[in-house]
N, C-alpha and C. Protein backbone atom coordinates (compact mmCIF):
# COMPACT_ATOMS: atom_id res chain seq x y z
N UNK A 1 5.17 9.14 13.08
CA UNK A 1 5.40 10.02 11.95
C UNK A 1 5.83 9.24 10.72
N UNK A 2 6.64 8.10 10.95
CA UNK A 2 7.31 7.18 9.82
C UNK A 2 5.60 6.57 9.03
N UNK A 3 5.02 6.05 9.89
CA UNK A 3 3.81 5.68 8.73
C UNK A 3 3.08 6.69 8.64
N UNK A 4 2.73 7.63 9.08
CA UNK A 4 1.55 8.86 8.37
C UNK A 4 3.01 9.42 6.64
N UNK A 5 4.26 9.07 6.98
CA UNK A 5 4.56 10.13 6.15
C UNK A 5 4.86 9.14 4.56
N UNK A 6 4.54 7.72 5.02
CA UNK A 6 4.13 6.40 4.12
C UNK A 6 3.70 6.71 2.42
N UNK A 7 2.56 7.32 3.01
CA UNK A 7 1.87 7.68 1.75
C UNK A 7 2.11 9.03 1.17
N UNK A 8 2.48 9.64 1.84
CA UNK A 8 3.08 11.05 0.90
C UNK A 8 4.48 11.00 -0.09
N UNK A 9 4.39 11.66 -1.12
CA UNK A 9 5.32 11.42 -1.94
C UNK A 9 6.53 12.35 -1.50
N UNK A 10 7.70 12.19 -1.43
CA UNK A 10 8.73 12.84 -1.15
C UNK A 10 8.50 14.05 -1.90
N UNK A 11 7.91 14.40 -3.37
CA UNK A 11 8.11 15.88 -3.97
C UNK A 11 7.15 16.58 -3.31
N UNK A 12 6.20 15.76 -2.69
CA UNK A 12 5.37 17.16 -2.12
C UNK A 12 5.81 17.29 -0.99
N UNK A 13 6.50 16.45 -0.03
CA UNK A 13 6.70 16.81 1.14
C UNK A 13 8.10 18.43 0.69
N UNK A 14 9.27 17.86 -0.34
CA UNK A 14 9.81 18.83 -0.83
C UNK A 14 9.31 20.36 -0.90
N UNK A 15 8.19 19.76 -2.08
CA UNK A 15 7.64 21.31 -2.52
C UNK A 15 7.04 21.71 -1.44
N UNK A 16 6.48 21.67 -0.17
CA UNK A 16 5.84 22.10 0.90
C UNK A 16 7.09 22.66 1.63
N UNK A 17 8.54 21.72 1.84
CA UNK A 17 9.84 22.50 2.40
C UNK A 17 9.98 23.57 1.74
N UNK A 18 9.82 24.02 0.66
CA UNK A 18 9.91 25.11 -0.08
C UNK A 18 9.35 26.52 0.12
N UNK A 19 7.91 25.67 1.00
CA UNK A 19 6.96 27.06 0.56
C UNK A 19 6.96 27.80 2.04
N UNK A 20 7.59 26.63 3.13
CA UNK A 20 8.25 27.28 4.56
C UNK A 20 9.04 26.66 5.01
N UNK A 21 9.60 26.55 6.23
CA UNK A 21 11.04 26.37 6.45
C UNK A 21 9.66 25.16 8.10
N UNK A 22 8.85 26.18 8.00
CA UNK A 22 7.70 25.64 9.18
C UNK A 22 7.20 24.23 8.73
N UNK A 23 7.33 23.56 7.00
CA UNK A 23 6.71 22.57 6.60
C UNK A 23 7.83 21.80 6.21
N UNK A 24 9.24 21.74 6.87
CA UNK A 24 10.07 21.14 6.58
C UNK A 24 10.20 20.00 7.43
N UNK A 25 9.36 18.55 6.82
CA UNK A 25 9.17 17.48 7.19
C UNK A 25 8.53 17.67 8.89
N UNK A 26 8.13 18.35 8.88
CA UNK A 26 7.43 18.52 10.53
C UNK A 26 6.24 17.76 10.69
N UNK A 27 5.31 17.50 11.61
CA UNK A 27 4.03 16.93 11.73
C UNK A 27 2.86 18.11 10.85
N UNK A 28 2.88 19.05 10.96
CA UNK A 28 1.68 19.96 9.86
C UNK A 28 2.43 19.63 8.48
N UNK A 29 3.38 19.38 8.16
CA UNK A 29 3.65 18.90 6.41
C UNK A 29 3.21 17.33 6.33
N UNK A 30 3.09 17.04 7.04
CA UNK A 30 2.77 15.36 7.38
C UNK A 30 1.04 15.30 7.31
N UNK A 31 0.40 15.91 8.01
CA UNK A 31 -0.87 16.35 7.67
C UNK A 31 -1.71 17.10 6.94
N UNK A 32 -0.67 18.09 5.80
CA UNK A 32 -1.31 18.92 4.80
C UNK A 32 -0.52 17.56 3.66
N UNK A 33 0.05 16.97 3.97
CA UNK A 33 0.88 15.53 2.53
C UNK A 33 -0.50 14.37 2.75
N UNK A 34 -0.65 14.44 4.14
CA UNK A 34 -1.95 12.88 3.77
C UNK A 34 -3.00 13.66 3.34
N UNK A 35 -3.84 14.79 3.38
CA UNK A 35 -5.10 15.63 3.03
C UNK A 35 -4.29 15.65 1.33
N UNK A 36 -3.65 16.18 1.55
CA UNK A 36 -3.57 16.26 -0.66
C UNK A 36 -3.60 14.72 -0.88
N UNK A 37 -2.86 14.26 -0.36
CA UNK A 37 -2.64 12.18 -0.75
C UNK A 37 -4.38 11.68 -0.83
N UNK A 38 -4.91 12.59 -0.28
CA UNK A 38 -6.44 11.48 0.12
C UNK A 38 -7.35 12.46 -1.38
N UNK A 39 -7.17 13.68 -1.46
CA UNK A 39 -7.90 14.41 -2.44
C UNK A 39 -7.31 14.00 -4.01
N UNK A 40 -6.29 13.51 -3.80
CA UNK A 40 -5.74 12.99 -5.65
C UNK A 40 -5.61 11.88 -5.75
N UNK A 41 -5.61 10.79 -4.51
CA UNK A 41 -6.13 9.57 -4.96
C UNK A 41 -7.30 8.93 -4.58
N UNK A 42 -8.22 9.79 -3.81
CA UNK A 42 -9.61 9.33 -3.23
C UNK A 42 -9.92 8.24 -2.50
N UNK A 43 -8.37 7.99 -1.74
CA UNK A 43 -8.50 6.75 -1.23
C UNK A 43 -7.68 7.50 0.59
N UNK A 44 -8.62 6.86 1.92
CA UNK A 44 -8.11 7.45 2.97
C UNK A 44 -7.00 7.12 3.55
N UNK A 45 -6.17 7.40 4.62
CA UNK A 45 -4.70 7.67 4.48
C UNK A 45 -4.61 6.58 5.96
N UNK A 46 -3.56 6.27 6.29
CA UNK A 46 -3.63 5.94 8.05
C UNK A 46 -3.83 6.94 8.82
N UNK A 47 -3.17 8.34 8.84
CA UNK A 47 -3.11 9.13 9.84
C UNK A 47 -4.50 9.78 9.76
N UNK A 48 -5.40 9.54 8.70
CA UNK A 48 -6.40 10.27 8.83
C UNK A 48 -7.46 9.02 9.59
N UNK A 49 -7.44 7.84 9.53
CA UNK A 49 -7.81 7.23 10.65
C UNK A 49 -7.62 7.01 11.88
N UNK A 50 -6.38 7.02 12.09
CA UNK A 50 -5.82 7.03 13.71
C UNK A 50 -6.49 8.50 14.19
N UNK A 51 -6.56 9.62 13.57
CA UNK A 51 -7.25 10.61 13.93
C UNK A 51 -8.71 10.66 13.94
N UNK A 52 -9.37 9.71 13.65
CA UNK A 52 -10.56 9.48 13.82
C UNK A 52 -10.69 8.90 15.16
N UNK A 53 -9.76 7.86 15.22
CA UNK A 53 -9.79 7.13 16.55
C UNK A 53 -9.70 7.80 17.71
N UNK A 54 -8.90 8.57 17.84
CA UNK A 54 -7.99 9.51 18.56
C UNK A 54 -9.20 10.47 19.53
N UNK A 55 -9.79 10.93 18.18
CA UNK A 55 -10.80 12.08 18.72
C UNK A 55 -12.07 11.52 19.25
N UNK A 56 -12.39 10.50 19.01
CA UNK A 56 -13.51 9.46 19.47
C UNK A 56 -14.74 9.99 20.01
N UNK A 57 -14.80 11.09 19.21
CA UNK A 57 -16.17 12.07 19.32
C UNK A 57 -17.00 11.99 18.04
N UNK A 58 -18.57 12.16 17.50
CA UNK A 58 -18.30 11.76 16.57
C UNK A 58 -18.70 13.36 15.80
N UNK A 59 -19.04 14.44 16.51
CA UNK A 59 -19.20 16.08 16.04
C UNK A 59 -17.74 16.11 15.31
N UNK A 60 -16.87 15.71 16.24
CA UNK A 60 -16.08 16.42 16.10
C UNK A 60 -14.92 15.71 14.76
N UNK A 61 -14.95 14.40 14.61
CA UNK A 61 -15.21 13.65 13.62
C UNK A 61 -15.35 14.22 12.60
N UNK A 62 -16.78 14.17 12.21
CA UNK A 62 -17.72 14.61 11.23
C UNK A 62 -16.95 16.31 10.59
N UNK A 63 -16.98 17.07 12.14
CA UNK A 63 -16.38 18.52 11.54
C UNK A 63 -14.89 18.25 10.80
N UNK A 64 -14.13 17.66 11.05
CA UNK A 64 -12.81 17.25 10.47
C UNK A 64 -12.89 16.79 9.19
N UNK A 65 -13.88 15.82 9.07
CA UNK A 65 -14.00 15.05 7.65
C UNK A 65 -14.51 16.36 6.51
N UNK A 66 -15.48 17.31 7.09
CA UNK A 66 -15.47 18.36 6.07
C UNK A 66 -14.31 18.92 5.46
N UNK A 67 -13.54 18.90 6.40
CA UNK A 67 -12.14 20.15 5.81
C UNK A 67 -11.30 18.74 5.58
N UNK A 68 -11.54 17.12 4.98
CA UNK A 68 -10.69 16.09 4.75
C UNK A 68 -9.56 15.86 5.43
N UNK A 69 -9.77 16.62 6.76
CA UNK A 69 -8.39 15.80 7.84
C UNK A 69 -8.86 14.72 8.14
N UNK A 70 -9.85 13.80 8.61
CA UNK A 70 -10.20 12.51 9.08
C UNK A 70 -11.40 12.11 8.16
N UNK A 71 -10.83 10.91 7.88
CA UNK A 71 -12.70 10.04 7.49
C UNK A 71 -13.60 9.93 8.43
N UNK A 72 -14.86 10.00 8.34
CA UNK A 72 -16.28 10.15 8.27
C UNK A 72 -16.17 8.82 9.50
N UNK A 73 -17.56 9.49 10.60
CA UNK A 73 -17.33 8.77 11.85
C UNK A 73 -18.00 7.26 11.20
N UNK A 74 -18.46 7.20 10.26
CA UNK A 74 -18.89 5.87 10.25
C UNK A 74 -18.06 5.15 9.92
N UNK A 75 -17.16 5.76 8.93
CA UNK A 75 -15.65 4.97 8.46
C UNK A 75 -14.67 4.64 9.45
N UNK A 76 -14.55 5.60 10.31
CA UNK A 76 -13.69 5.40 11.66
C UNK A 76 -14.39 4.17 12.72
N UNK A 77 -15.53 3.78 12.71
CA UNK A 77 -16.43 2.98 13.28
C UNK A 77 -16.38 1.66 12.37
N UNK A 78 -16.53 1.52 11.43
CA UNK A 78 -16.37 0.61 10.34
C UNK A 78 -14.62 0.19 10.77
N UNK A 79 -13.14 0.81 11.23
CA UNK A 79 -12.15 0.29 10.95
C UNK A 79 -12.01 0.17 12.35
N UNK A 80 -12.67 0.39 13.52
CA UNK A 80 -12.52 -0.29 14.63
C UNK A 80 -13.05 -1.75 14.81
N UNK A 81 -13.95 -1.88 14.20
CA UNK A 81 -14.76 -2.81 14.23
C UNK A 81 -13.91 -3.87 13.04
N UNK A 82 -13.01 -3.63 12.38
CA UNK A 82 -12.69 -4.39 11.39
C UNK A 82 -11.93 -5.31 11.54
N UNK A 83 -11.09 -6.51 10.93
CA UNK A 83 -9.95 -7.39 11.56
C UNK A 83 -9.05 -6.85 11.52
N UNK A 84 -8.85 -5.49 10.80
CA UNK A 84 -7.15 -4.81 11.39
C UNK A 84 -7.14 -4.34 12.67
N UNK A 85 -7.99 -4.28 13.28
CA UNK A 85 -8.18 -3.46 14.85
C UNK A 85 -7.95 -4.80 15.54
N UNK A 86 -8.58 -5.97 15.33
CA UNK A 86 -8.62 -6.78 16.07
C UNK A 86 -7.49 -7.72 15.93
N UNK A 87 -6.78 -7.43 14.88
CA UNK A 87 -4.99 -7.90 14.74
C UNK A 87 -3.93 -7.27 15.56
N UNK A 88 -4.70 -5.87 15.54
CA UNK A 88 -3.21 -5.23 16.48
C UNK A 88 -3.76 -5.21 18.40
N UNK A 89 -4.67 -5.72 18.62
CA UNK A 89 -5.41 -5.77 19.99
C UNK A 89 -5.16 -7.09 20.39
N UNK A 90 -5.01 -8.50 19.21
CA UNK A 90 -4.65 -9.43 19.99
C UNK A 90 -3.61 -9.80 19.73
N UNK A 91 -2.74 -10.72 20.69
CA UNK A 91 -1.60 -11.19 21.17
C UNK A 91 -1.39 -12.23 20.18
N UNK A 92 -2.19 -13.09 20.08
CA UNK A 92 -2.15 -14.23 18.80
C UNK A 92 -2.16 -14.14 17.55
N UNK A 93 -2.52 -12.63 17.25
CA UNK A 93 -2.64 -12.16 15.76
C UNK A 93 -1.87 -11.19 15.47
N UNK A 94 -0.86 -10.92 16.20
CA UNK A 94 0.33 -9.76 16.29
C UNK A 94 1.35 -10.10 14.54
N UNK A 95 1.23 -11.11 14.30
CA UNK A 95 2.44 -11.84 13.83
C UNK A 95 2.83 -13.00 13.62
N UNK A 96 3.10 -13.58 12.49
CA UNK A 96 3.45 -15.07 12.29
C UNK A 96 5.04 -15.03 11.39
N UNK A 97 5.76 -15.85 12.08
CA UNK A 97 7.26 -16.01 11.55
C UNK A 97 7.62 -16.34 10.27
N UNK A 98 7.39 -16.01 8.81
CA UNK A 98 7.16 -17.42 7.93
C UNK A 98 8.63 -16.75 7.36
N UNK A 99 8.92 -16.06 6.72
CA UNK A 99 10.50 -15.77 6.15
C UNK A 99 11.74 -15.44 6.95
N UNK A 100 12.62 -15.73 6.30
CA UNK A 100 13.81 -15.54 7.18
C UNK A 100 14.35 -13.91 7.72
N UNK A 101 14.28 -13.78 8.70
CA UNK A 101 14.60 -12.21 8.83
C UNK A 101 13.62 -11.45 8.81
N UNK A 102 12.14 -12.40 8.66
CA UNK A 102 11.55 -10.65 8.44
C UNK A 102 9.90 -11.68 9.31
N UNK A 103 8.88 -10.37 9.21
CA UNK A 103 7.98 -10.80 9.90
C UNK A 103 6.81 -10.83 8.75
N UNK A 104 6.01 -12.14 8.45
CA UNK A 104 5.27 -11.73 7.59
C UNK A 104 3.78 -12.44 8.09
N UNK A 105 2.74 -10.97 7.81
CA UNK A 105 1.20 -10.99 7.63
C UNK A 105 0.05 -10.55 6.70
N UNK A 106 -0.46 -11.14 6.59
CA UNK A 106 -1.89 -10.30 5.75
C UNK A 106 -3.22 -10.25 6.43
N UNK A 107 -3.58 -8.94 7.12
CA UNK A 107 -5.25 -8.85 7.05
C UNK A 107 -5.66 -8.22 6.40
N UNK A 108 -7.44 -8.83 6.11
CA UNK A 108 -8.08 -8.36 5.17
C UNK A 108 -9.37 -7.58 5.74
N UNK A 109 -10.02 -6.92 5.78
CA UNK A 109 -10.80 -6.60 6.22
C UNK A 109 -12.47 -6.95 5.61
N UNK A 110 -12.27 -6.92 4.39
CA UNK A 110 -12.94 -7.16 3.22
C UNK A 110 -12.41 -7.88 1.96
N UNK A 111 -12.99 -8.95 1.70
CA UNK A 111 -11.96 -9.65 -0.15
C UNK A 111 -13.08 -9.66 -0.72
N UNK A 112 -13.10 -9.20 -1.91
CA UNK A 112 -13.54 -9.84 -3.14
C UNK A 112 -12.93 -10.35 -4.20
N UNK A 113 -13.29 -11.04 -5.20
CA UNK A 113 -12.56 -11.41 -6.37
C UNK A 113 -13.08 -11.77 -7.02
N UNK A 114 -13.15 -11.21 -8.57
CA UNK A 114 -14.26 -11.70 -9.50
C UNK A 114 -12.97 -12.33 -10.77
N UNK A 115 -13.38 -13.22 -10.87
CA UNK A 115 -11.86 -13.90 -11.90
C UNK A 115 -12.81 -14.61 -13.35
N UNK A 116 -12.05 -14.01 -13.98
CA UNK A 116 -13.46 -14.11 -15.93
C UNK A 116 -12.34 -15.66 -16.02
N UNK A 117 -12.71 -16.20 -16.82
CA UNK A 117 -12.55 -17.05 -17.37
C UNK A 117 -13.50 -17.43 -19.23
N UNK A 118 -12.40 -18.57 -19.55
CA UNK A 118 -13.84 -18.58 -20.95
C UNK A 118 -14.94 -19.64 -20.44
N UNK A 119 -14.85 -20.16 -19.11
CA UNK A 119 -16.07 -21.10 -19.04
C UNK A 119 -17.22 -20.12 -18.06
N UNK A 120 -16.92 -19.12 -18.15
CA UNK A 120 -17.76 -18.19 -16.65
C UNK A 120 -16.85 -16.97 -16.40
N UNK A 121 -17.94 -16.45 -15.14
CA UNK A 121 -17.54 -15.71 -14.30
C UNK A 121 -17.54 -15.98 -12.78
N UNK A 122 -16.32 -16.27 -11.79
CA UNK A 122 -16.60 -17.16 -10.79
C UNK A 122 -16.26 -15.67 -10.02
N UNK A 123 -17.17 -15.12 -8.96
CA UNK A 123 -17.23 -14.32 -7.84
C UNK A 123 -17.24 -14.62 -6.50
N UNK A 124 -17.03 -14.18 -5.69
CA UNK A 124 -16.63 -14.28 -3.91
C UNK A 124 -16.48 -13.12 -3.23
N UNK A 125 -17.35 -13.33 -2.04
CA UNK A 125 -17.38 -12.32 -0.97
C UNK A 125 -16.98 -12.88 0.12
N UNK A 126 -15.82 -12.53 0.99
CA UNK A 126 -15.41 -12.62 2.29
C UNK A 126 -15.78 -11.64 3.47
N UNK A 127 -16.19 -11.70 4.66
CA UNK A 127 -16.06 -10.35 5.24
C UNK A 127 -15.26 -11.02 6.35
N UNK A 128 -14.13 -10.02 6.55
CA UNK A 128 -13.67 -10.14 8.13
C UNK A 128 -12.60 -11.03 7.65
N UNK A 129 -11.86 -11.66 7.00
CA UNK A 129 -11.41 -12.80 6.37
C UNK A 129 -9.54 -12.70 7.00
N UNK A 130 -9.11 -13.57 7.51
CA UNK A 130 -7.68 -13.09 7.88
C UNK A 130 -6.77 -14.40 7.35
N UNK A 131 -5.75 -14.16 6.64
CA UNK A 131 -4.56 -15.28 6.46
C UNK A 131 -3.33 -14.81 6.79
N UNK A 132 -2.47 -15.43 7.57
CA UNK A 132 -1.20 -15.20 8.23
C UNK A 132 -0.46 -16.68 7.26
């Protein structure tokens, strides 16, 4: 519940406590906060992928992504297949120690970077690309 409720902003989880006592920080305010989170910033949520995963059908998938509870089975297929799936599946890519007190990683699934300059334009495509 701590990361699906990540991306929701505390006023809507609020204004949803408001509108029932039933949406007071529960799992359905957690899932009507990532569906508004994904429709006003057009970008998909975690919990609406782990629910892709979850249901591992792809009808049933597909019927979800209409009403924007889960991304689209190809998207859910696209993030199994990606290096974040394959970071949290292996043992060697769990984690690397580098600061004091804390645990620090980066995967990427995809990089680009297009960087202007006044002598050019220098571009790059990575796929799959991981730095710890």
């Amino acid at each position: 519940m701590d990361i699906a409720l990540d991306c929701v902003s505390s006023t809507l989880l609020s204004l949803l406590s408001k509108l029932s006592t039933k949406l007071n920080h529960t799992l359905p305010a957690v899932l009507i906060g990532n569906i508004v989170t994904n429709v006003i910033s057009g970008r998909f949520t975690t919990l609406q992928i782990a629910l892709g995963i979850v249901l591992n059908r792809k009808g049933l998938i597909e019927q979800l992504y209409d009403f924007l509870v889960s991304r689209s089975y190809d998207e859910v297929l696209w993030f199994k297949r990606s290096v974040a799936a394959a970071a949290v599946s292996s043992v060697s890519l769990r984690g690397n120690a580098h600061a004091k007190d804390s645990l620090v990683q980066l995967v990427s699934g995809n990089f680009d970077a297009q960087i202007s300059s006044r002598n050019g334009l220098l571009s790059t495509h990575f796929r799959n690309a991981t730095n710890m």
